[in-house]
PDB file of N, CA and C in Angstrom:
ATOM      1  N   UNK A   1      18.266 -11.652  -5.550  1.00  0.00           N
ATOM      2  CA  UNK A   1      17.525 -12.586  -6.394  1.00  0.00           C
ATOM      3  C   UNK A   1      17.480 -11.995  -7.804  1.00  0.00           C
ATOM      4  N   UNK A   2      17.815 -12.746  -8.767  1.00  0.00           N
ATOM      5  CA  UNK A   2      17.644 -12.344  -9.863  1.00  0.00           C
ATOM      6  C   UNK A   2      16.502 -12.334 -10.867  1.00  0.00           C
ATOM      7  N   UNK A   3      16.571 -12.137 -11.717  1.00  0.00           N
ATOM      8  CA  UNK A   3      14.921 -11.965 -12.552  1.00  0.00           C
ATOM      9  C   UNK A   3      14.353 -13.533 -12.652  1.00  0.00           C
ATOM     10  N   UNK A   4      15.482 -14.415 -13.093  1.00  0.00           N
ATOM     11  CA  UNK A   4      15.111 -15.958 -13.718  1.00  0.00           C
ATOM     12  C   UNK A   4      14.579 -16.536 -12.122  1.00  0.00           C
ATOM     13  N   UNK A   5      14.997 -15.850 -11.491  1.00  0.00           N
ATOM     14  CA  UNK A   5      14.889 -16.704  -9.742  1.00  0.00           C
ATOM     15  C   UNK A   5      13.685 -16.283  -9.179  1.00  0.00           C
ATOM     16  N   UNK A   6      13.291 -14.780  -9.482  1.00  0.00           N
ATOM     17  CA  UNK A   6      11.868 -14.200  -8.838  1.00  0.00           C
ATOM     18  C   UNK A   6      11.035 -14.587  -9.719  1.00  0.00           C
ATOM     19  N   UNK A   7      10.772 -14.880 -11.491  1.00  0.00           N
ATOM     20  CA  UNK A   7       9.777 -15.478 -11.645  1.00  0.00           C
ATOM     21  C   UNK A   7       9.476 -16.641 -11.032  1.00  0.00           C
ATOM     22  N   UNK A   8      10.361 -17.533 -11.038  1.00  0.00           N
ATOM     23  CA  UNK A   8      10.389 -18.754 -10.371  1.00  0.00           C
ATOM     24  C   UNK A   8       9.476 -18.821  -9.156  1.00  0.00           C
ATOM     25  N   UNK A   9      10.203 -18.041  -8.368  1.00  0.00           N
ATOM     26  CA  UNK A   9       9.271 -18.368  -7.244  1.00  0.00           C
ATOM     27  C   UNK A   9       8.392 -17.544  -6.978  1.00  0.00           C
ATOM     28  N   UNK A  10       8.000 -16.415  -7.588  1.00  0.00           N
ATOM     29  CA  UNK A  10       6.544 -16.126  -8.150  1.00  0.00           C
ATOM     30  C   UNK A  10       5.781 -16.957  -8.781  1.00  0.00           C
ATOM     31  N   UNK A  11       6.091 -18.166  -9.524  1.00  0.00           N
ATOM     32  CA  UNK A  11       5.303 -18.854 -10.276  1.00  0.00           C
ATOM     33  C   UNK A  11       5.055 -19.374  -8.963  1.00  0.00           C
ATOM     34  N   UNK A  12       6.347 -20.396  -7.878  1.00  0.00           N
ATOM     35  CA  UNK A  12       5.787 -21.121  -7.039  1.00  0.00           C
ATOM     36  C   UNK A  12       4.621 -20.329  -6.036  1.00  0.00           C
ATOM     37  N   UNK A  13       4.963 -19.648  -5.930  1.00  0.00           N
ATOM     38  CA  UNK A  13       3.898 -18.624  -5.643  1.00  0.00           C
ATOM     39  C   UNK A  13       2.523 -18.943  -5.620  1.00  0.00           C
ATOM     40  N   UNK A  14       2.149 -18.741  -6.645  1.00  0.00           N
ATOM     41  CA  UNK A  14       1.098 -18.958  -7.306  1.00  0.00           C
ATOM     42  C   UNK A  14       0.301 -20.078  -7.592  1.00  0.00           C
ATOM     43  N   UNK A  15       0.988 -20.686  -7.476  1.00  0.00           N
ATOM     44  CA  UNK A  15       0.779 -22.020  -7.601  1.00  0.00           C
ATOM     45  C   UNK A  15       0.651 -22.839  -6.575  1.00  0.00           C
ATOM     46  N   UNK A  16       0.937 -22.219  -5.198  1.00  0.00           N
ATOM     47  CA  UNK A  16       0.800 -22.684  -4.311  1.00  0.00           C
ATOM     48  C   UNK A  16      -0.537 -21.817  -3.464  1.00  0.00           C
ATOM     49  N   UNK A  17      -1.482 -21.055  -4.015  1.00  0.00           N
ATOM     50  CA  UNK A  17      -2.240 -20.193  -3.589  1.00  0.00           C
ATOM     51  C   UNK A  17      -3.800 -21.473  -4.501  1.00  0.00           C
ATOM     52  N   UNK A  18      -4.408 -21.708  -3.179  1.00  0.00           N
ATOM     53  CA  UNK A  18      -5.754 -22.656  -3.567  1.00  0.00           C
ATOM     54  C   UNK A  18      -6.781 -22.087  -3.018  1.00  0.00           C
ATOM     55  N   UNK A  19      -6.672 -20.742  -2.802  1.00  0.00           N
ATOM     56  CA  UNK A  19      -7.867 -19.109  -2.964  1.00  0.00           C
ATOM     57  C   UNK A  19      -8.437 -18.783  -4.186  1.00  0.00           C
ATOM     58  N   UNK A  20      -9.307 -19.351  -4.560  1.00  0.00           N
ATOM     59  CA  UNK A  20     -10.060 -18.239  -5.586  1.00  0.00           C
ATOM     60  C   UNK A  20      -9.717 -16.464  -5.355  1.00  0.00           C
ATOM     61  N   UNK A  21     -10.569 -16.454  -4.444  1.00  0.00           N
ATOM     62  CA  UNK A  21     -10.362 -15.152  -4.386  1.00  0.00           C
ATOM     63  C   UNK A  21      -9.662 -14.647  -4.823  1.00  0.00           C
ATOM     64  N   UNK A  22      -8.264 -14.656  -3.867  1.00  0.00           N
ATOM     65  CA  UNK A  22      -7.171 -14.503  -3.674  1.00  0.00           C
ATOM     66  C   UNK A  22      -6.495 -14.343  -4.945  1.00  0.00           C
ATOM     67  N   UNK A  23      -6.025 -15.491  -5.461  1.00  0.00           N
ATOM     68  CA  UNK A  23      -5.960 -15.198  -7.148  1.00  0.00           C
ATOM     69  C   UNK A  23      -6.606 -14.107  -7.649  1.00  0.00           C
ATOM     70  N   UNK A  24      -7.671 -14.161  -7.765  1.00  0.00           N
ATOM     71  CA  UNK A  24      -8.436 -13.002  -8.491  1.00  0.00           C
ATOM     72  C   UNK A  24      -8.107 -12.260  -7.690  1.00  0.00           C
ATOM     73  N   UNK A  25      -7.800 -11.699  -6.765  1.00  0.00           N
ATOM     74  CA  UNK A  25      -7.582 -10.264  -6.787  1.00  0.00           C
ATOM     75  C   UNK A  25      -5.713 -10.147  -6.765  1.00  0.00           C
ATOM     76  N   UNK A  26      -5.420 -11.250  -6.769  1.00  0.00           N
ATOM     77  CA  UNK A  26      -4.023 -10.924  -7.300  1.00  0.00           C
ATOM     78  C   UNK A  26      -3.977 -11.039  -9.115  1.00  0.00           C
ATOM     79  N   UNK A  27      -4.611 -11.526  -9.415  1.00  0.00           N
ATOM     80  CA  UNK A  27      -4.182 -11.397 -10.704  1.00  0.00           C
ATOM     81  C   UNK A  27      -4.902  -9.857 -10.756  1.00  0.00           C
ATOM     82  N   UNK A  28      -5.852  -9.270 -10.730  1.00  0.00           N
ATOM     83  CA  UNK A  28      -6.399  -8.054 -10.687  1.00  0.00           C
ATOM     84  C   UNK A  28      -5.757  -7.137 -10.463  1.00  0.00           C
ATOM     85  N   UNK A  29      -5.137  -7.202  -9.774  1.00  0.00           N
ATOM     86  CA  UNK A  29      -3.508  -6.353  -8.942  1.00  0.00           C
ATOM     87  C   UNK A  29      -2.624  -6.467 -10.081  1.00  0.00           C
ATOM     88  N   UNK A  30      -1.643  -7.418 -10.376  1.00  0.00           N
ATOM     89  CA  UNK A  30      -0.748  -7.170 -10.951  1.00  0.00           C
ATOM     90  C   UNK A  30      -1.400  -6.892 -12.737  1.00  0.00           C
ATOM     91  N   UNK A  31      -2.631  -7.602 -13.059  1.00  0.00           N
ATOM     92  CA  UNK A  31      -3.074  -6.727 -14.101  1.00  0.00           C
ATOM     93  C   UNK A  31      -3.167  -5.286 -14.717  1.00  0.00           C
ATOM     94  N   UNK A  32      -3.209  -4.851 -13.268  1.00  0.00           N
ATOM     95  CA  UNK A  32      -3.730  -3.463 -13.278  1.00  0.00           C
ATOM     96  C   UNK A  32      -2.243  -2.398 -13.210  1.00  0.00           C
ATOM     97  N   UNK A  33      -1.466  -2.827 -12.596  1.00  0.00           N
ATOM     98  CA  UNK A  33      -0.034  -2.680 -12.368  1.00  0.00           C
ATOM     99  C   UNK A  33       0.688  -2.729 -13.577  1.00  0.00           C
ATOM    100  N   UNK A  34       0.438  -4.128 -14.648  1.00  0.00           N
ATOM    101  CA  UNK A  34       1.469  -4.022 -15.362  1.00  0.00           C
ATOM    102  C   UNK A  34       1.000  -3.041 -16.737  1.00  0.00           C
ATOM    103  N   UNK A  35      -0.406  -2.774 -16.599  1.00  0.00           N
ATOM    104  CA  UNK A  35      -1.251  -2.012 -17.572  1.00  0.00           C
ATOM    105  C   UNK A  35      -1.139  -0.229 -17.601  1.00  0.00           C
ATOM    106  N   UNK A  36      -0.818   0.177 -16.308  1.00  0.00           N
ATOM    107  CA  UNK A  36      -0.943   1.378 -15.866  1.00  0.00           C
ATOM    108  C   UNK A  36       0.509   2.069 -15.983  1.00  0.00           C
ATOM    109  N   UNK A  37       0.390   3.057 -16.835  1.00  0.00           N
ATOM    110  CA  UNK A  37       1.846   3.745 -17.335  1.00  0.00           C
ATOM    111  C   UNK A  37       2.146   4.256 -15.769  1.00  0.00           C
ATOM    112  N   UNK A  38       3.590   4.517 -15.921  1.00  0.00           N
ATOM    113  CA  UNK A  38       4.408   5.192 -14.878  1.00  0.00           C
ATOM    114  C   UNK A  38       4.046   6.727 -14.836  1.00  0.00           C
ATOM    115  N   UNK A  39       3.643   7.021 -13.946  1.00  0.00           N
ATOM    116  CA  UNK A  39       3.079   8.755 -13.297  1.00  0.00           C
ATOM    117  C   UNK A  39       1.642   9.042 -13.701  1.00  0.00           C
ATOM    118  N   UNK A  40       0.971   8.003 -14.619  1.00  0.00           N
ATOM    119  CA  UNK A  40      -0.435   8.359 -14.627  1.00  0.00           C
ATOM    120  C   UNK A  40      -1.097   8.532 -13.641  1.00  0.00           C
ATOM    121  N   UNK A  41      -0.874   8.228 -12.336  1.00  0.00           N
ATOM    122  CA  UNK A  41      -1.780   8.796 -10.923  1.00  0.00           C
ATOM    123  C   UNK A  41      -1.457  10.019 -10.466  1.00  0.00           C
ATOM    124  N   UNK A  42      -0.537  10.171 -10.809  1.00  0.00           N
ATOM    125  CA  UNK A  42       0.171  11.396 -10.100  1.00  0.00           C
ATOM    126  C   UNK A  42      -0.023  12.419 -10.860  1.00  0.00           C
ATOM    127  N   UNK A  43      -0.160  12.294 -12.617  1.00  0.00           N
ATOM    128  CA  UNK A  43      -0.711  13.130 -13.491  1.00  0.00           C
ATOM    129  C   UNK A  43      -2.224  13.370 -13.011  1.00  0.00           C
ATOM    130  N   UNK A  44      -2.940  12.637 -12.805  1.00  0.00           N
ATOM    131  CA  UNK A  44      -4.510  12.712 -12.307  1.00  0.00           C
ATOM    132  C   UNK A  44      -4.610  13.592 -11.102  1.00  0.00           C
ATOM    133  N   UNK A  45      -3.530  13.521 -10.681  1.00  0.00           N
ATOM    134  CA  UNK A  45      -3.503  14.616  -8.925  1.00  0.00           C
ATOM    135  C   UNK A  45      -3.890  16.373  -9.321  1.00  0.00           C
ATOM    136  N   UNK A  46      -4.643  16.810  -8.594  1.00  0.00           N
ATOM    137  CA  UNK A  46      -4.326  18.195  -8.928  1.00  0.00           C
ATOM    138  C   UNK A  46      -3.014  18.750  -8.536  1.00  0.00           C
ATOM    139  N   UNK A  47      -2.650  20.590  -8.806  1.00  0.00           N
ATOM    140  CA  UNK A  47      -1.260  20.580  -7.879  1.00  0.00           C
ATOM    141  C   UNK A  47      -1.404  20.644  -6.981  1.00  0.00           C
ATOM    142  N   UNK A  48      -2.244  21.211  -5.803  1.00  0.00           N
ATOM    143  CA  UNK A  48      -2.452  21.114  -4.622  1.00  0.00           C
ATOM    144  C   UNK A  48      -2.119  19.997  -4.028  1.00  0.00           C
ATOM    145  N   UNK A  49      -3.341  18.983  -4.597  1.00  0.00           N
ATOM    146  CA  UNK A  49      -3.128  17.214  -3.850  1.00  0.00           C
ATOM    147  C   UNK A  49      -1.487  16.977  -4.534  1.00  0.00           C
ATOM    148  N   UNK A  50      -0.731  17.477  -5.349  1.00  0.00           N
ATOM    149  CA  UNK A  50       0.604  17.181  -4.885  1.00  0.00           C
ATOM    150  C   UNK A  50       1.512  17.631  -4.435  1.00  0.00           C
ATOM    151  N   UNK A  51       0.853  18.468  -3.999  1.00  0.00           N
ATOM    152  CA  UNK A  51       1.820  19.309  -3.067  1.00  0.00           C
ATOM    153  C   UNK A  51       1.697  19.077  -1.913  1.00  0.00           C
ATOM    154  N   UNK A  52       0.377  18.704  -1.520  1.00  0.00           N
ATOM    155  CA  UNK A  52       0.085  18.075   0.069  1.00  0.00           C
ATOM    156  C   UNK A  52       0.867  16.795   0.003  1.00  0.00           C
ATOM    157  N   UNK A  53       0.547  15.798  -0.538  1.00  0.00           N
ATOM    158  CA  UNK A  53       1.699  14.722  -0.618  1.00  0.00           C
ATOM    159  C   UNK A  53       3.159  14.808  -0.716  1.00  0.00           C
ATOM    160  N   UNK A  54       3.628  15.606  -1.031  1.00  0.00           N
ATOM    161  CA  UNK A  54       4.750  15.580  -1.328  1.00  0.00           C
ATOM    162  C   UNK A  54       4.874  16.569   0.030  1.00  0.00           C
ATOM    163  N   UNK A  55       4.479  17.316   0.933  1.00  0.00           N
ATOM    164  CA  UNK A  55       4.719  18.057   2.296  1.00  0.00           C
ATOM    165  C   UNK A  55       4.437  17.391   3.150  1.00  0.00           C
ATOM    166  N   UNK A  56       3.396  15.929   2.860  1.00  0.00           N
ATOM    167  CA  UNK A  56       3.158  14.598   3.816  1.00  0.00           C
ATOM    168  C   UNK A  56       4.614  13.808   3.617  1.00  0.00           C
ATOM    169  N   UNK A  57       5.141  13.094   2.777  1.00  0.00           N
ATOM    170  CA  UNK A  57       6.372  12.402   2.691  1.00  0.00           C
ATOM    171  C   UNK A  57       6.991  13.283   3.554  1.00  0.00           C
ATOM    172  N   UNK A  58       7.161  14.838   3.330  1.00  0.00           N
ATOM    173  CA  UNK A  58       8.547  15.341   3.983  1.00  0.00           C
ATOM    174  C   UNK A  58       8.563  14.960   5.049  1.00  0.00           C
ATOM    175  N   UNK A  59       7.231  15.204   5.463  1.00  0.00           N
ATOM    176  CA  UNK A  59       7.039  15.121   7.262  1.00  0.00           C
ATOM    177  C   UNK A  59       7.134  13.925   7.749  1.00  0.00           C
ATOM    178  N   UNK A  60       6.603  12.994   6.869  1.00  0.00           N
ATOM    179  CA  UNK A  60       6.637  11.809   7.627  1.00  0.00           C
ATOM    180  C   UNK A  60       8.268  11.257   7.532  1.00  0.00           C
ATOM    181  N   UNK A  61       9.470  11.904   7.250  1.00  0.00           N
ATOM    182  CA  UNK A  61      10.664  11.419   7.258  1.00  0.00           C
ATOM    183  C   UNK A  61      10.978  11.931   8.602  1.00  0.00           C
ATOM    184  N   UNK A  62      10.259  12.704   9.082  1.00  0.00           N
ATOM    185  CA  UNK A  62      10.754  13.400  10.612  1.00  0.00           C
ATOM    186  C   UNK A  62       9.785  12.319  12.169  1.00  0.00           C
ATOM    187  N   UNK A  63      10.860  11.829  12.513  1.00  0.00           N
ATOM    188  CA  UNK A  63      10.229  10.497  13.767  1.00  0.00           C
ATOM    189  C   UNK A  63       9.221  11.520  14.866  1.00  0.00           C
ATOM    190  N   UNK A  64       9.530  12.413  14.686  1.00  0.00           N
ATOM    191  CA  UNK A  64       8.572  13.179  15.837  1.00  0.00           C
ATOM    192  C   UNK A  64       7.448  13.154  15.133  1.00  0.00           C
ATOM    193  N   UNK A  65       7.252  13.211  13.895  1.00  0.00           N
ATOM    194  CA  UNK A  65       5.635  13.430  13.376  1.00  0.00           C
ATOM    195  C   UNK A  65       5.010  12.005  13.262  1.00  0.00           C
ATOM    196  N   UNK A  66       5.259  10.564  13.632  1.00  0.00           N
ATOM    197  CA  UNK A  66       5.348   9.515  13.722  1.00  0.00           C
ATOM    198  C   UNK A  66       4.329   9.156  14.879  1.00  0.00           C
ATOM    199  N   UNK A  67       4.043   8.066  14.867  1.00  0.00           N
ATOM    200  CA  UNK A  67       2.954   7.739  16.316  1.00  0.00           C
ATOM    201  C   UNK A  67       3.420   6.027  16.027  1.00  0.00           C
ATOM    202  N   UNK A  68       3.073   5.452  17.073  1.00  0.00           N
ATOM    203  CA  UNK A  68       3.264   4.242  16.977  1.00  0.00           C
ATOM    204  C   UNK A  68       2.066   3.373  16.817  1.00  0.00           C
ATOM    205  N   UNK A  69       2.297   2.136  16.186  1.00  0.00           N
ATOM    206  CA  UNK A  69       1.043   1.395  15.607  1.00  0.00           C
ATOM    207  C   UNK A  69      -0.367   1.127  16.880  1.00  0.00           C
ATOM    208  N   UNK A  70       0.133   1.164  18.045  1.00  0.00           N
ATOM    209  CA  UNK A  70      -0.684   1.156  19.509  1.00  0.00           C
ATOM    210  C   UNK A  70      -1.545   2.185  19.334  1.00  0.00           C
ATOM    211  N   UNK A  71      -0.731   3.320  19.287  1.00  0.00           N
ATOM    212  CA  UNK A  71      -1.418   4.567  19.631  1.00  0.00           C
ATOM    213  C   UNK A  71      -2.527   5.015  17.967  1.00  0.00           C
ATOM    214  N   UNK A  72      -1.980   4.253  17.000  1.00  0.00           N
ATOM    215  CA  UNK A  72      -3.239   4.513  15.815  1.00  0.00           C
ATOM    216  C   UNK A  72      -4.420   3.647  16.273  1.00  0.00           C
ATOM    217  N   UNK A  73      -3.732   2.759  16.226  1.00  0.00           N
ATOM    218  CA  UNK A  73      -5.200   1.856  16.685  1.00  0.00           C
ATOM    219  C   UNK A  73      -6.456   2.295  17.368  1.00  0.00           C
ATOM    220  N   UNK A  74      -5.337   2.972  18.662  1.00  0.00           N
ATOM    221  CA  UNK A  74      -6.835   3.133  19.623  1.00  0.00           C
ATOM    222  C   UNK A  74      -7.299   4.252  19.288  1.00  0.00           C
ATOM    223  N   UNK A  75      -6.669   5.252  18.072  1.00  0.00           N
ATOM    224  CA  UNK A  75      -7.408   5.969  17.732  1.00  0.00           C
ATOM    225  C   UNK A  75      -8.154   5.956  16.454  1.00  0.00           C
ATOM    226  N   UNK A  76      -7.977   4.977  15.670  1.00  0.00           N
ATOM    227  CA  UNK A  76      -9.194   4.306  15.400  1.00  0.00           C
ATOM    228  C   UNK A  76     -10.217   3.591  15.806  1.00  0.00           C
ATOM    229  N   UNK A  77      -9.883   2.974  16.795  1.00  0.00           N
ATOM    230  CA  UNK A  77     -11.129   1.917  17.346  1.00  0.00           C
ATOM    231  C   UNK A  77     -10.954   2.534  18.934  1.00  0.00           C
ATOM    232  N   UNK A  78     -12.125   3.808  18.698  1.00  0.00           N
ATOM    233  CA  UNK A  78     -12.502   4.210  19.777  1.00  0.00           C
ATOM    234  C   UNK A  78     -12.876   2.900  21.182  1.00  0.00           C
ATOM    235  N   UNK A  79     -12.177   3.514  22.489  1.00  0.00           N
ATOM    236  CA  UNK A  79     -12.523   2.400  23.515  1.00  0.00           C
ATOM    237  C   UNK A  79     -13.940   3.207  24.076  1.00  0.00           C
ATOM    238  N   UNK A  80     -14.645   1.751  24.329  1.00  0.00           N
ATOM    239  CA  UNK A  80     -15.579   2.391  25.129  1.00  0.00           C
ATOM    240  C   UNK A  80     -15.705   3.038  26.437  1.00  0.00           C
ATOM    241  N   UNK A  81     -14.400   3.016  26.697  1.00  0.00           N
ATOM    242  CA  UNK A  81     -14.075   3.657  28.515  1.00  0.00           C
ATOM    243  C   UNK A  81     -13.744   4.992  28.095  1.00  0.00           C
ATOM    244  N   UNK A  82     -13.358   5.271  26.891  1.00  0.00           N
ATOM    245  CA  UNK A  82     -12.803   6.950  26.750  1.00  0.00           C
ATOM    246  C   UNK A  82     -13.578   7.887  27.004  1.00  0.00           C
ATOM    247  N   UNK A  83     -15.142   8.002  26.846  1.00  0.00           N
ATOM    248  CA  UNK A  83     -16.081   8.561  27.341  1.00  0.00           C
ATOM    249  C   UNK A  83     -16.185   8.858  28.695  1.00  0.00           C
ATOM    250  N   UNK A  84     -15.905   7.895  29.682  1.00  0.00           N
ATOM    251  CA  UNK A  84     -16.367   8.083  31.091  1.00  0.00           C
ATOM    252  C   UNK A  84     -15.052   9.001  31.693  1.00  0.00           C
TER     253      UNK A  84
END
Protein backbone atom coordinates (compact mmCIF):
# COMPACT_ATOMS: atom_id res chain seq x y z
CA UNK A 1 0.00 0.00 0.00
CA UNK A 2 1.27 3.15 -0.77
CA UNK A 3 1.28 6.50 1.12
CA UNK A 4 -1.77 8.14 -1.19
CA UNK A 5 -3.66 4.64 -0.46
CA UNK A 6 -2.97 4.41 3.51
CA UNK A 7 -4.11 7.92 4.05
CA UNK A 8 -7.08 7.04 2.27
CA UNK A 9 -8.10 4.44 4.11
CA UNK A 10 -7.00 5.84 7.29
CA UNK A 11 -9.24 8.66 6.58
CA UNK A 12 -11.96 5.85 5.82
CA UNK A 13 -10.96 4.79 8.93
CA UNK A 14 -11.90 7.32 10.78
CA UNK A 15 -14.60 8.18 9.54
CA UNK A 16 -16.12 5.22 9.95
CA UNK A 17 -15.40 5.17 13.88
CA UNK A 18 -18.96 6.70 15.71
CA UNK A 19 -16.91 6.29 19.32
CA UNK A 20 -16.28 9.32 21.01
CA UNK A 21 -14.08 7.82 23.00
CA UNK A 22 -12.43 6.00 20.75
CA UNK A 23 -11.53 8.93 18.60
CA UNK A 24 -10.24 10.66 21.45
CA UNK A 25 -8.02 8.36 22.40
CA UNK A 26 -7.00 7.76 18.94
CA UNK A 27 -6.49 11.05 18.08
CA UNK A 28 -4.49 11.25 21.56
CA UNK A 29 -2.35 8.40 20.29
CA UNK A 30 -1.36 9.47 17.10
CA UNK A 31 -1.00 13.11 18.58
CA UNK A 32 1.33 12.05 20.87
CA UNK A 33 3.23 9.85 18.29
CA UNK A 34 3.55 12.34 15.70
CA UNK A 35 4.84 14.99 18.47
CA UNK A 36 7.40 12.77 20.20
CA UNK A 37 11.01 12.84 18.61
CA UNK A 38 12.59 9.47 17.66
CA UNK A 39 14.68 7.89 20.84
CA UNK A 40 13.30 10.35 23.34
CA UNK A 41 12.06 7.29 25.53
CA UNK A 42 14.86 5.47 25.28
CA UNK A 43 17.00 8.64 26.09
CA UNK A 44 14.76 8.87 29.39
CA UNK A 45 15.83 5.09 30.20
CA UNK A 46 18.60 4.81 32.59
CA UNK A 47 21.61 2.44 31.34
CA UNK A 48 20.64 -0.28 33.34
CA UNK A 49 16.76 -0.16 32.25
CA UNK A 50 18.54 -0.43 28.82
CA UNK A 51 20.35 -2.86 29.20
CA UNK A 52 17.66 -5.01 30.81
CA UNK A 53 15.61 -4.38 27.69
CA UNK A 54 17.79 -4.87 25.34
CA UNK A 55 18.87 -8.62 27.35
CA UNK A 56 14.80 -8.97 27.39
CA UNK A 57 14.52 -8.65 23.36
CA UNK A 58 17.57 -11.03 23.19
CA UNK A 59 15.82 -13.55 25.11
CA UNK A 60 12.68 -13.23 23.97
CA UNK A 61 14.08 -14.17 20.27
CA UNK A 62 14.85 -17.63 21.88
CA UNK A 63 11.21 -19.93 21.67
CA UNK A 64 12.26 -21.73 24.82
CA UNK A 65 12.01 -18.50 26.88
CA UNK A 66 8.40 -18.11 25.35
CA UNK A 67 5.13 -19.45 27.14
CA UNK A 68 2.03 -19.62 25.37
CA UNK A 69 -0.93 -17.16 25.61
CA UNK A 70 -2.97 -20.17 27.85
CA UNK A 71 -0.35 -20.58 30.11
CA UNK A 72 -0.02 -16.41 30.78
CA UNK A 73 -3.37 -16.15 31.39
CA UNK A 74 -3.78 -18.54 34.05
CA UNK A 75 -1.00 -17.04 35.45
CA UNK A 76 -2.49 -14.01 35.66
CA UNK A 77 -5.91 -14.80 36.62
CA UNK A 78 -5.18 -16.97 39.42
CA UNK A 79 -7.84 -20.15 39.43
CA UNK A 80 -9.56 -20.63 42.39
CA UNK A 81 -8.84 -24.48 42.47
CA UNK A 82 -4.95 -23.78 42.54
CA UNK A 83 -5.05 -23.49 46.23
CA UNK A 84 -6.67 -26.81 47.09
Amino acid sequence: MNTIELKRSFHSLIDSINNDSLLMNFYDLMKTRTSTKEGQLWNRLTEDEQEELLMTLEESENPENLISNEEMKHKIIKCPFDDL
